[in-house]
Protein backbone atom coordinates (compact mmCIF):
# COMPACT_ATOMS: atom_id res chain seq x y z
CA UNK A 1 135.94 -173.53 50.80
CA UNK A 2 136.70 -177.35 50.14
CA UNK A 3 140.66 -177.35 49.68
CA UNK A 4 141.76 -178.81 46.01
CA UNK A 5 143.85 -182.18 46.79
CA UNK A 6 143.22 -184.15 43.42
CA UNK A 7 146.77 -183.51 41.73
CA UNK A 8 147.88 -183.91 38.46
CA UNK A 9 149.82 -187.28 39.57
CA UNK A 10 146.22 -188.51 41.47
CA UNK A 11 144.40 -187.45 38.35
CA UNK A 12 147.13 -189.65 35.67
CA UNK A 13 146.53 -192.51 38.15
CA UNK A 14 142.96 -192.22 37.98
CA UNK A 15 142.79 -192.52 34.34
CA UNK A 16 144.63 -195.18 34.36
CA UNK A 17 143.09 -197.03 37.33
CA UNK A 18 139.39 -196.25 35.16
CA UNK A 19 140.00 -197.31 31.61
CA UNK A 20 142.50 -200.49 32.39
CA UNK A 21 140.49 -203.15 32.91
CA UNK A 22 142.71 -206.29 34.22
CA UNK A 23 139.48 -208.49 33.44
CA UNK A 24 139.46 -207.85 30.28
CA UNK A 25 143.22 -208.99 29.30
CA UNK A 26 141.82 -212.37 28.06
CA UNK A 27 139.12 -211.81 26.17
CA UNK A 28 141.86 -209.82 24.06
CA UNK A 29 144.09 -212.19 23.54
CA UNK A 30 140.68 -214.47 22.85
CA UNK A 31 141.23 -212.53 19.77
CA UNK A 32 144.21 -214.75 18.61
CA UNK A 33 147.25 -212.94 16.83
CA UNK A 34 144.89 -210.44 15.32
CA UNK A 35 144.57 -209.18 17.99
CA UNK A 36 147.91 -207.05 17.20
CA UNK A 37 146.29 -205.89 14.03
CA UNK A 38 143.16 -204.65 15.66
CA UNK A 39 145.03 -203.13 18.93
CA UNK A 40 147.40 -200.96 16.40
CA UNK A 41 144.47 -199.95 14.07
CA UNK A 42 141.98 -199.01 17.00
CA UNK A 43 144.50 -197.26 19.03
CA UNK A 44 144.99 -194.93 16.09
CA UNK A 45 141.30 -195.00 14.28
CA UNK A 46 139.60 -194.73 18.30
CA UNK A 47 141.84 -194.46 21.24
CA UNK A 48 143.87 -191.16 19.51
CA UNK A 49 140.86 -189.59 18.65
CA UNK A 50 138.85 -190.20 21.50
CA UNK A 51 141.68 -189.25 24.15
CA UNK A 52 141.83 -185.54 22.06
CA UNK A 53 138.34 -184.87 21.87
CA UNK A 54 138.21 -185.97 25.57
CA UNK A 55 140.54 -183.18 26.45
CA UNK A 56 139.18 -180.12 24.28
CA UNK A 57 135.59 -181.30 25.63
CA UNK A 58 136.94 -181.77 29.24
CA UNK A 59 138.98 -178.30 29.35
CA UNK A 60 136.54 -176.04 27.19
CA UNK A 61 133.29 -177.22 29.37
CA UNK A 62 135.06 -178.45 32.53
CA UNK A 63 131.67 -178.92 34.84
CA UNK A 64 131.12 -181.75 36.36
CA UNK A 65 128.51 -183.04 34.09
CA UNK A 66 131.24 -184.74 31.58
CA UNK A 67 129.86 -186.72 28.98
CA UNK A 68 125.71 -185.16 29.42
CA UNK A 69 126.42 -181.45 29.12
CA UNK A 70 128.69 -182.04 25.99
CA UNK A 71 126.22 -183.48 24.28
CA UNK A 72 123.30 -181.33 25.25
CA UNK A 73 125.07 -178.73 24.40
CA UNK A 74 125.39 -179.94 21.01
CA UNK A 75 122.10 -181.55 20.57
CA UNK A 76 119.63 -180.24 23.14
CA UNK A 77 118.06 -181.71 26.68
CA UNK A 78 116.25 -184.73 24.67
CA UNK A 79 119.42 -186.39 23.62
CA UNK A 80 120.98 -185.41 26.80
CA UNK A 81 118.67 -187.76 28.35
CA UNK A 82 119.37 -190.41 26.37
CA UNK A 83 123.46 -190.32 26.96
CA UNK A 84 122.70 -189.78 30.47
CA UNK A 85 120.49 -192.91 30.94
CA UNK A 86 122.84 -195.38 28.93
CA UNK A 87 125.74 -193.79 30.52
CA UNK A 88 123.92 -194.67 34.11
CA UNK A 89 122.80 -198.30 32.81
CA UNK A 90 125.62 -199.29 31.56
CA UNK A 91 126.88 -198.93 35.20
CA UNK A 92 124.51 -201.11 36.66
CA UNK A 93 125.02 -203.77 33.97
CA UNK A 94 128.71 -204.05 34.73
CA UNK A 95 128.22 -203.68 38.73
CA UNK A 96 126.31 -206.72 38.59
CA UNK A 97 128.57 -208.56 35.82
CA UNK A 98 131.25 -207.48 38.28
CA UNK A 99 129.61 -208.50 41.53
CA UNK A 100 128.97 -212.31 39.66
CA UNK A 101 133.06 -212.52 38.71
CA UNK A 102 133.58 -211.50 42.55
CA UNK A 103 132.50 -214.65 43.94
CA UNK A 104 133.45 -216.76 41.10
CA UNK A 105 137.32 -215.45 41.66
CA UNK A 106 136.73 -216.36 45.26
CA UNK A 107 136.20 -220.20 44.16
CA UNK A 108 139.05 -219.85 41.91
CA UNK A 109 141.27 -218.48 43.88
CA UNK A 110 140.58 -220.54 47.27
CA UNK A 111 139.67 -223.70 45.94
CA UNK A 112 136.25 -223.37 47.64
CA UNK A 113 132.46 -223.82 46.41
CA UNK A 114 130.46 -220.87 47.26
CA UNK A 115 126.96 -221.97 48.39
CA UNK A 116 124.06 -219.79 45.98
CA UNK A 117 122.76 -217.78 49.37
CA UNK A 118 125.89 -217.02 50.45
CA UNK A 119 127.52 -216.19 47.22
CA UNK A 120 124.35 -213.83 46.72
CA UNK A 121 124.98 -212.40 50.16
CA UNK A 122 129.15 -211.68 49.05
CA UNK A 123 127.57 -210.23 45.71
CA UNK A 124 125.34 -207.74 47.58
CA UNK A 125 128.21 -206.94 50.30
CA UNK A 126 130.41 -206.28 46.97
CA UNK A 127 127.39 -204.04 45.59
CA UNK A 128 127.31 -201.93 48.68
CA UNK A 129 130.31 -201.38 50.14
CA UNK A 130 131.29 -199.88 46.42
CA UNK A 131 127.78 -197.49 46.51
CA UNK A 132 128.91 -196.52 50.13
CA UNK A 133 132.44 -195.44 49.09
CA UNK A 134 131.06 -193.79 46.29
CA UNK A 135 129.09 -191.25 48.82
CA UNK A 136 132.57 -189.79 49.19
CA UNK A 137 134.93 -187.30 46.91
CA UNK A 138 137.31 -188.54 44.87
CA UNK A 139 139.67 -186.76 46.81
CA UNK A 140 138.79 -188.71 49.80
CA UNK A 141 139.38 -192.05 47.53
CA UNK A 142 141.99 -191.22 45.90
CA UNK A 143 144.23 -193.22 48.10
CA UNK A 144 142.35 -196.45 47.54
CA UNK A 145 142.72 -195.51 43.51
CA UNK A 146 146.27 -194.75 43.72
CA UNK A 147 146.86 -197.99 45.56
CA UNK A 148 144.25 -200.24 43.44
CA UNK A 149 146.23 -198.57 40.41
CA UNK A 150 149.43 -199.53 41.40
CA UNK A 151 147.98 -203.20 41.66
CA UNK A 152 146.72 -203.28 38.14
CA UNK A 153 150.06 -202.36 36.68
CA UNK A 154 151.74 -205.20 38.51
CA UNK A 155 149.09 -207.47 37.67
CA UNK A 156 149.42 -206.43 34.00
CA UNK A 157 153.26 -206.68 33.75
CA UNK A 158 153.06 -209.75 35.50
CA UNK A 159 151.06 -211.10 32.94
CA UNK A 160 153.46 -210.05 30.58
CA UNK A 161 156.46 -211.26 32.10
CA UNK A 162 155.05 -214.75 32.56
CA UNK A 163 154.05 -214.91 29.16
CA UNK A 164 157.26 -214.33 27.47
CA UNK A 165 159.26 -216.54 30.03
CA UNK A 166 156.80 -219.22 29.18
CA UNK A 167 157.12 -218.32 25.99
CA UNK A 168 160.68 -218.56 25.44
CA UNK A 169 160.98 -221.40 27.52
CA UNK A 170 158.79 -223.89 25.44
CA UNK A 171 157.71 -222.37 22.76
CA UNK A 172 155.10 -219.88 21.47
CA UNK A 173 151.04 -221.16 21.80
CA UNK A 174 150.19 -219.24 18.87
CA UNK A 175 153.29 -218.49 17.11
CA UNK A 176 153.42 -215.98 14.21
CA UNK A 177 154.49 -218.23 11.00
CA UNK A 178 153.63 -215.85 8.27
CA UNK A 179 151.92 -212.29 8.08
CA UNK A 180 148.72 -213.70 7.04
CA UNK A 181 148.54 -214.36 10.88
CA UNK A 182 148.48 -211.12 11.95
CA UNK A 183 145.28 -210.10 9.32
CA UNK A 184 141.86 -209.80 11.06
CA UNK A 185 139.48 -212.85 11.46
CA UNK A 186 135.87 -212.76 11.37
CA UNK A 187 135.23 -215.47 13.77
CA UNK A 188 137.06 -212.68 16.20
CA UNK A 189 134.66 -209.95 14.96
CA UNK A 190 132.71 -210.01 17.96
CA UNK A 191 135.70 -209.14 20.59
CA UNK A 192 136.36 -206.27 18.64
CA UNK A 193 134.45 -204.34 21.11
CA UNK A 194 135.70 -205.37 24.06
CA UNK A 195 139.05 -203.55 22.83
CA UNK A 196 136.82 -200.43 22.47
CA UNK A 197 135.57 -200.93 25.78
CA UNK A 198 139.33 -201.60 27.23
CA UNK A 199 139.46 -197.94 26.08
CA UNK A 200 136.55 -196.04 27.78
CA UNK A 201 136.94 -193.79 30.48
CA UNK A 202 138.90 -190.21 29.29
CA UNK A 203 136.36 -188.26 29.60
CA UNK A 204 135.22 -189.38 33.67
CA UNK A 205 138.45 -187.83 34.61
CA UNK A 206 136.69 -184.70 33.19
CA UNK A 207 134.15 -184.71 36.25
CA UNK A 208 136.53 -184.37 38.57
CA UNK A 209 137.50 -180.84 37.42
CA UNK A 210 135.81 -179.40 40.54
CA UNK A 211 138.44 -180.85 42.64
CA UNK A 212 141.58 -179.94 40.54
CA UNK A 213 143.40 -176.96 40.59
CA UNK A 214 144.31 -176.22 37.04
CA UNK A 215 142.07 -178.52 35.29
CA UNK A 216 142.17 -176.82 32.24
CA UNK A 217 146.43 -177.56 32.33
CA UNK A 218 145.97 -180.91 34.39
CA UNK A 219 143.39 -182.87 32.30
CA UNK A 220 145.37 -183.09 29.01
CA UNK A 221 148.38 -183.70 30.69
CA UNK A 222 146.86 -186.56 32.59
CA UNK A 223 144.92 -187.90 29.57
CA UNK A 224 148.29 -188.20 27.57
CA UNK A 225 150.28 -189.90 30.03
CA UNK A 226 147.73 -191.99 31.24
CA UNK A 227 146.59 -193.11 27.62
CA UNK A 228 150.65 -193.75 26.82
CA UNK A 229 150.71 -196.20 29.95
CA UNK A 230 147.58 -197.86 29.26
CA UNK A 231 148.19 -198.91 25.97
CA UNK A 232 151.37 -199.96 27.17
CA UNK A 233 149.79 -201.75 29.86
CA UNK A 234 146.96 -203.59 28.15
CA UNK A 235 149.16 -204.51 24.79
CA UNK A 236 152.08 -206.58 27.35
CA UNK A 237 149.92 -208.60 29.27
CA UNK A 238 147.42 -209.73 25.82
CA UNK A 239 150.82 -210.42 24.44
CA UNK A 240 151.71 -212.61 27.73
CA UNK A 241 148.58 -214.10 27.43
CA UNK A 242 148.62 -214.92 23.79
CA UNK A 243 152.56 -216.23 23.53
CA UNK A 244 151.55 -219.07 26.11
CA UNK A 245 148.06 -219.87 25.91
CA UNK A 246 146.17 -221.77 22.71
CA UNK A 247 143.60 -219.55 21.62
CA UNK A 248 141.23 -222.33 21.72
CA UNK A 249 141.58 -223.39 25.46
CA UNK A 250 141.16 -219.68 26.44
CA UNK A 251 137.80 -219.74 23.45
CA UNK A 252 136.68 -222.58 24.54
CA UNK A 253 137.02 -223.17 28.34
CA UNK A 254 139.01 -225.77 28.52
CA UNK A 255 141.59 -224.51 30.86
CA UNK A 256 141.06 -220.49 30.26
CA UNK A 257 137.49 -219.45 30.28
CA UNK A 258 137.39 -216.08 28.98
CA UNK A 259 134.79 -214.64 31.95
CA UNK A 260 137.42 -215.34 34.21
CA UNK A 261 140.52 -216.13 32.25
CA UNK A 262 142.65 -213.44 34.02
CA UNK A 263 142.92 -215.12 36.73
CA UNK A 264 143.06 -218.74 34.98
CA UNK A 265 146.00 -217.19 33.39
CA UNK A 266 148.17 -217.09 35.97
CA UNK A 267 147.35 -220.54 37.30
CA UNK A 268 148.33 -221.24 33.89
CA UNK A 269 151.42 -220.20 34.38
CA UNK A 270 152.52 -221.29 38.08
CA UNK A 271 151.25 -224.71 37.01
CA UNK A 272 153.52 -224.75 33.80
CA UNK A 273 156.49 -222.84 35.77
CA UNK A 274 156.55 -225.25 38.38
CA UNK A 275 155.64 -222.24 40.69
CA UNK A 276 153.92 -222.85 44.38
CA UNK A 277 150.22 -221.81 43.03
CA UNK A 278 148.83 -223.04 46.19
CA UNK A 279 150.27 -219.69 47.76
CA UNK A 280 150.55 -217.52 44.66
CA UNK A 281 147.20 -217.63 43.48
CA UNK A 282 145.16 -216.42 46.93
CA UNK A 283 147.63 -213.40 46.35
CA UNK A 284 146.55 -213.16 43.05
CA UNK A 285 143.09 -213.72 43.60
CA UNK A 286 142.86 -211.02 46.72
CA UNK A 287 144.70 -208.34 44.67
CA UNK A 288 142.69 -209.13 41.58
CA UNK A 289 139.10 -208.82 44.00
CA UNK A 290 140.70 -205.36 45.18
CA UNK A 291 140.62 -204.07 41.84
CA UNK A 292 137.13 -205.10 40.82
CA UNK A 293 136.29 -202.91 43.81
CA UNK A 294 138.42 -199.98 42.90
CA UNK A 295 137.87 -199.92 39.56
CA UNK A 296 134.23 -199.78 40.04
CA UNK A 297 134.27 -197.18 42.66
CA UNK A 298 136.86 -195.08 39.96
CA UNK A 299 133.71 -195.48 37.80
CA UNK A 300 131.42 -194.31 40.17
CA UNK A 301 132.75 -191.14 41.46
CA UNK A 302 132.09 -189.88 37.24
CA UNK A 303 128.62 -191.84 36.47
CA UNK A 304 127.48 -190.43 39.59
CA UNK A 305 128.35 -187.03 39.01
CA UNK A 306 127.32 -187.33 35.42
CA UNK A 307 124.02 -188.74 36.46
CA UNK A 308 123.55 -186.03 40.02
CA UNK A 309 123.59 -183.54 36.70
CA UNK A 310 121.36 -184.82 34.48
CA UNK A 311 118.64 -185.14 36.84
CA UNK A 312 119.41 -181.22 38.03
CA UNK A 313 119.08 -180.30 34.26
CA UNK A 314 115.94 -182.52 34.12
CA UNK A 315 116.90 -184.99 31.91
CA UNK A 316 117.04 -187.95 34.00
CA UNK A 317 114.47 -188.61 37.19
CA UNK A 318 114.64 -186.07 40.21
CA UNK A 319 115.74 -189.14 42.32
CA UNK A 320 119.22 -189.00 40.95
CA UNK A 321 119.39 -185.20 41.85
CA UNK A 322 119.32 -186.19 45.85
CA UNK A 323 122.62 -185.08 47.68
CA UNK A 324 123.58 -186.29 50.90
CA UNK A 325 126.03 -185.61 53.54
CA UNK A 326 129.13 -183.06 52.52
CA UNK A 327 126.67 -182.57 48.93
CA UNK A 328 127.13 -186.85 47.90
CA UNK A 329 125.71 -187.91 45.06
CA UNK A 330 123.36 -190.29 47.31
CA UNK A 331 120.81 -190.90 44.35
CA UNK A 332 122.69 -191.92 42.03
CA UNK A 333 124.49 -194.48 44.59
CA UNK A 334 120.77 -195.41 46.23
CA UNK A 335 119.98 -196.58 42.41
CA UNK A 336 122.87 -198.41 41.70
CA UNK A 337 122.82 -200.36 44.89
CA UNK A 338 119.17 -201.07 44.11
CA UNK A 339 119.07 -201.84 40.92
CA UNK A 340 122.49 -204.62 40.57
CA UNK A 341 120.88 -205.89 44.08
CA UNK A 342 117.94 -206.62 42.36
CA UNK A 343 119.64 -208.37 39.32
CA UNK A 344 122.07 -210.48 41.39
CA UNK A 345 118.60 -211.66 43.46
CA UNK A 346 117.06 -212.18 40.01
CA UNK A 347 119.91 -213.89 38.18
CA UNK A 348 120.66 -216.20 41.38
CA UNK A 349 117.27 -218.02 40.72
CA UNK A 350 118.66 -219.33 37.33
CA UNK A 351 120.15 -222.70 37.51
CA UNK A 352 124.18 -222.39 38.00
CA UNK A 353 125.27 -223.69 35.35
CA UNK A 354 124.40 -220.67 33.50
CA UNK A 355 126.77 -218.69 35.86
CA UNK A 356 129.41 -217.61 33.22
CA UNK A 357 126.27 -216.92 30.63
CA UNK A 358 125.18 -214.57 33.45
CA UNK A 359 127.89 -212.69 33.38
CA UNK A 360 128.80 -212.70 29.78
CA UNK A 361 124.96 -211.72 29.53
CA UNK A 362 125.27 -208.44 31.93
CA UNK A 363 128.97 -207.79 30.53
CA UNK A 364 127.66 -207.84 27.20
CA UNK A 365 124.64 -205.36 27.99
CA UNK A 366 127.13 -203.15 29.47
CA UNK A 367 129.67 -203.40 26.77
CA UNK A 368 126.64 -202.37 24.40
CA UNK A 369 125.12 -199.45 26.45
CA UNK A 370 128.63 -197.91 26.89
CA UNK A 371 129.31 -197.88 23.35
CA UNK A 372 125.92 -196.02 22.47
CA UNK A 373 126.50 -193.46 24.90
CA UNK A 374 129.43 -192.60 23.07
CA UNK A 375 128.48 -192.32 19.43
CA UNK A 376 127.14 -188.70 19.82
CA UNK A 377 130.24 -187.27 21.70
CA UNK A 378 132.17 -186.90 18.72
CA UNK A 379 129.33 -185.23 16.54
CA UNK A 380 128.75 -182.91 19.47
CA UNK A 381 132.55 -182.21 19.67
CA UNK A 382 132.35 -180.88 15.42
CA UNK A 383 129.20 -178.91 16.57
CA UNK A 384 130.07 -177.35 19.31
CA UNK A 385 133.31 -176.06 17.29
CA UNK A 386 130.55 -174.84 15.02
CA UNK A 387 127.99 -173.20 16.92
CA UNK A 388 129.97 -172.27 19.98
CA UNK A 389 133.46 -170.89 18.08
CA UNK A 390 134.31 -168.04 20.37
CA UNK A 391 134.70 -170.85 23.59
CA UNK A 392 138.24 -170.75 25.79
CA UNK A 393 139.41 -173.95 24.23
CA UNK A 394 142.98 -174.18 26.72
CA UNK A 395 143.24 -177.12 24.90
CA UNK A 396 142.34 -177.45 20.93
CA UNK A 397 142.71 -180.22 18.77
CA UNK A 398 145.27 -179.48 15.97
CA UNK A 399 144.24 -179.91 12.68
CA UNK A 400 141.94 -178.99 9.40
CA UNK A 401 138.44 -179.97 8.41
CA UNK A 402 139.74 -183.05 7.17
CA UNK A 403 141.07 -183.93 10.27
CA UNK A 404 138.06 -182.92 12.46
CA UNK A 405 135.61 -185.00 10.16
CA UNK A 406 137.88 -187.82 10.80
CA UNK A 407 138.09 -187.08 14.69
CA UNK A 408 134.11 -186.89 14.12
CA UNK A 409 132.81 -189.70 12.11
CA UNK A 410 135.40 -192.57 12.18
CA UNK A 411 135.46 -192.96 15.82
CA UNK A 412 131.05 -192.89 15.45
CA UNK A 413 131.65 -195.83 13.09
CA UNK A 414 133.72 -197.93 14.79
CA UNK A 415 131.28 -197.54 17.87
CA UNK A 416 128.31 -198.70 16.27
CA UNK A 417 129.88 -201.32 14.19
CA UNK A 418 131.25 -202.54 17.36
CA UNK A 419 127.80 -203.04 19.01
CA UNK A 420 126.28 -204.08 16.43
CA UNK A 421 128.58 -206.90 16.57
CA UNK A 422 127.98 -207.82 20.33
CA UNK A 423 125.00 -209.15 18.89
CA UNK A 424 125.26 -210.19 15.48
CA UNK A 425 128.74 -212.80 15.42
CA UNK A 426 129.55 -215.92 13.73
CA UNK A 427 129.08 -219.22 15.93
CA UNK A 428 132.16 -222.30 16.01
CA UNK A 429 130.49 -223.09 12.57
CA UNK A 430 130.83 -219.47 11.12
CA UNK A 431 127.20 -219.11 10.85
CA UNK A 432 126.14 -215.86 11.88
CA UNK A 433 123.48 -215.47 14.33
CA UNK A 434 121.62 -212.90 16.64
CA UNK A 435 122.12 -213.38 20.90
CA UNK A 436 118.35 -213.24 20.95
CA UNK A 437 118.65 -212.37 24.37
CA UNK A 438 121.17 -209.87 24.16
CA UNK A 439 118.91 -208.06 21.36
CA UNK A 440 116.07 -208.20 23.69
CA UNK A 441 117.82 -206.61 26.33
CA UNK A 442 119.28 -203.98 24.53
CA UNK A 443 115.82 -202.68 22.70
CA UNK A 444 114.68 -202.71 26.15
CA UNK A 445 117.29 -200.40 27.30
CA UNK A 446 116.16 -198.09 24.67
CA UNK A 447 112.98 -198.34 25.38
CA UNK A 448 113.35 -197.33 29.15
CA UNK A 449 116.07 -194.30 27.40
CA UNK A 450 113.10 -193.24 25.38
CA UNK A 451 110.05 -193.22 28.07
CA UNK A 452 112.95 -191.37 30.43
CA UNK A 453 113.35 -188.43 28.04
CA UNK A 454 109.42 -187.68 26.96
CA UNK A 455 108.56 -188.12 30.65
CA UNK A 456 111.51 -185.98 31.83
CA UNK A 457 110.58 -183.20 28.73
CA UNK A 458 107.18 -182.98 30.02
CA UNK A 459 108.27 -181.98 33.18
CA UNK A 460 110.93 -180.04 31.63
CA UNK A 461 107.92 -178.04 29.65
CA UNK A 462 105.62 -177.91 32.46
């Protein structure tokens, strides 16, 4: 029998080393002040809700197919198939948005110019070396995590640090005059969702149950104290970022772009500090690369457990159901690999100055796939109190019916308003417009969802 090494320490780490995202500090603080108005309101309309129902879904049905089996529980194999297959694409999306920022942080952070066939050759290294780590139990990574975790928290209080030095030292960028700066603004609308998205990840650390020996104790515990530190975490460095930066240059390009502002931000900084960047920022830029690998791979260990399940319960193709050595999850890796390799090849023949567009454009598909494969976990969390009442819940989340419909239907608001936002945004004029493109590509996600679940019931049936 395969001893139990994930601890309760490997499995706080984990959550945070899965839901903070050191990428996505920028496009936060993109946001502009409001951005403390909309990190307050979501952490206690979504992230509070989401980490409890996380943790009475993860304890009460702790198998390893997380996010899937919750929901086709609630709503049957059909809609199971759905989750599953925007859970999986979603995935691929950001492996490849991922694989894109890889190089680009390279150039940054060395000074260099990539040539395209290299670059695409880095990208697919990137791809595979994360698919080929994935083959192994988290367990086995969990040293890599622990390690790539302890890098994003200095990373992030870096960030933090350097912002209020800079801050106090010459001034605030965006300083705070009256309260009317703190209110919302709907030119911001449209980065709402990348806050949502800075907040996925609870319930992956569900999938790991099988390798945990008092999950039911262990998961709640590690979903509270990681969700305390990464709201910590995330809120310091978006300040940093936002006390010393203008909100335009890091909107606009001219000396933050927002694809790869995190890194930007600290040349900000040594450049402004009078600090040696030409040494600081290959450190940065390695440790930052390190993460994009980890963090994907902390990803990977749950979509490819999620997905190995599906396909067993025939809800996703019987090619994700193929194990490999020591019972890997080698078809879900196998389609990841294939699948980003092919859109790297693909989005390599478009001309480069379209490079950040490229990865904005997969980001942005990703950003929108994740959030639908959420909207039916909390539904399925009232449900399942409904229809399966007599379930061990080791952990239950306090509260009346009032409280439950709010755990239930504000968090499924704020998801879909969130996507629906992705694509539908106000431009520098405050028009608002469709991304064409980005509309496209998301009604041909659903499409693929929908031919996946009839052709998977008919098999199902047969």
């Amino acid at each position: 029998m395969k001893k139990k090494e994930f601890r309760l320490f490997d499995a706080v780490l984990a959550t945070v080393c899965l839901i903070l995202v050191v990428e996505a500090a920028a496009p936060s603080a993109a946001i502009g002040n409001s951005q403390y108005f909309w990190w307050i309101l979501l952490l206690a309309a979504f992230f509070l809700p989401y980490g409890l129902v996380s943790a009475e879904l993860g304890t009460t049905y702790a198998d390893e197919g997380g996010l899937f089996d919750w929901i086709k529980r609630a709503f049957g194999r059909k809609w199971g198939s759905r989750v599953a297959w925007y859970y999986w694409i979603n995935y691929v999306f950001w492996m490849a948005s991922l694989a894109v920022l890889f190089t680009g942080i390279i150039d940054q952070a060395f000074g260099i110019e990539i040539p395209i066939v290299l670059a695409v050759l880095i990208q697919l290294v990137f791809i595979w070396v994360v698919n080929i780590l994935s083959l192994y139990s988290v367990s086995e990574n969990k040293t890599l995590i622990n390690i790539g975790t302890a890098i994003k928290i200095i990373l992030m209080v870096s960030l933090g640090l350097f912002g209020i030095y800079y801050g106090v030292k010459n001034g605030f960028a965006n300083p705070i005059t009256s309260a009317r700066d703190l209110l919302p603004d709907f030119m911001g609308i449209s980065f709402i969702a990348i806050i949502l998205f800075n907040f996925m990840g609870f319930e992956v650390v569900a999938t790991f149950s099988s390798e945990m020996k008092e999950p039911k104790k262990e998961i709640p515990k590690a979903l509270l104290t990681g969700g305390i530190l990464i709201a910590v975490f995330y809120i310091f460095a978006a300040f940093g970022i936002g006390v010393a930066i203008p909100v335009d240059e890091l909107t606009q390009g001219a000396e933050v772009s927002i694809s790869e502002g995190f890194l930007e931000s600290f040349i900000y900084f040594f450049d402004n500090l009078g600090l040696p960047g030409n040494v600081l920022v290959p450190i940065i830029g390695i440790a930052f690369l390190f993460t994009l690998v980890v963090n994907l791979l902390s990803w990977a260990l749950g979509v490819n457990y999620v997905a190995s399940y599906a396909a067993e319960s025939k809800a996703l193709p019987k090619f994700f159901a193929l194990k490999g050595k020591n019972d890997s999850r080698l078809g879900p890796a196998l389609m990841n690999g294939i699948v980003a390799s092919v859109m790297i090849i693909v989005a390599a023949l478009i001309p480069e100055e379209y490079v950040d567009d490229i990865f904005w454009g997969f980001f942005a598909l990703q950003i929108i796939t994740l959030l639908m494969s959420y909207i039916l976990m909390f539904p399925a969390f009232k449900k399942l109190r409904a229809i399966d009442p007599d379930a061990n819940r080791p952990f239950k989340v306090s509260g009346g019916p009032f409280i439950i419909n709010l755990f239930t239907y504000l968090p499924m608001v704020l998801l879909i308003l969130a996507a629906f936002f992705c694509m539908y945004f106000p431009d520098e004029d405050g028009a608002w417009t469709f991304d064409s493109m980005l509309l496209y590509g998301t009604i041909a996600a659903i499409i693929a969802g929908e031919v996946i679940a009839y052709l998977t019931g008919k098999k199902a049936e047969g």
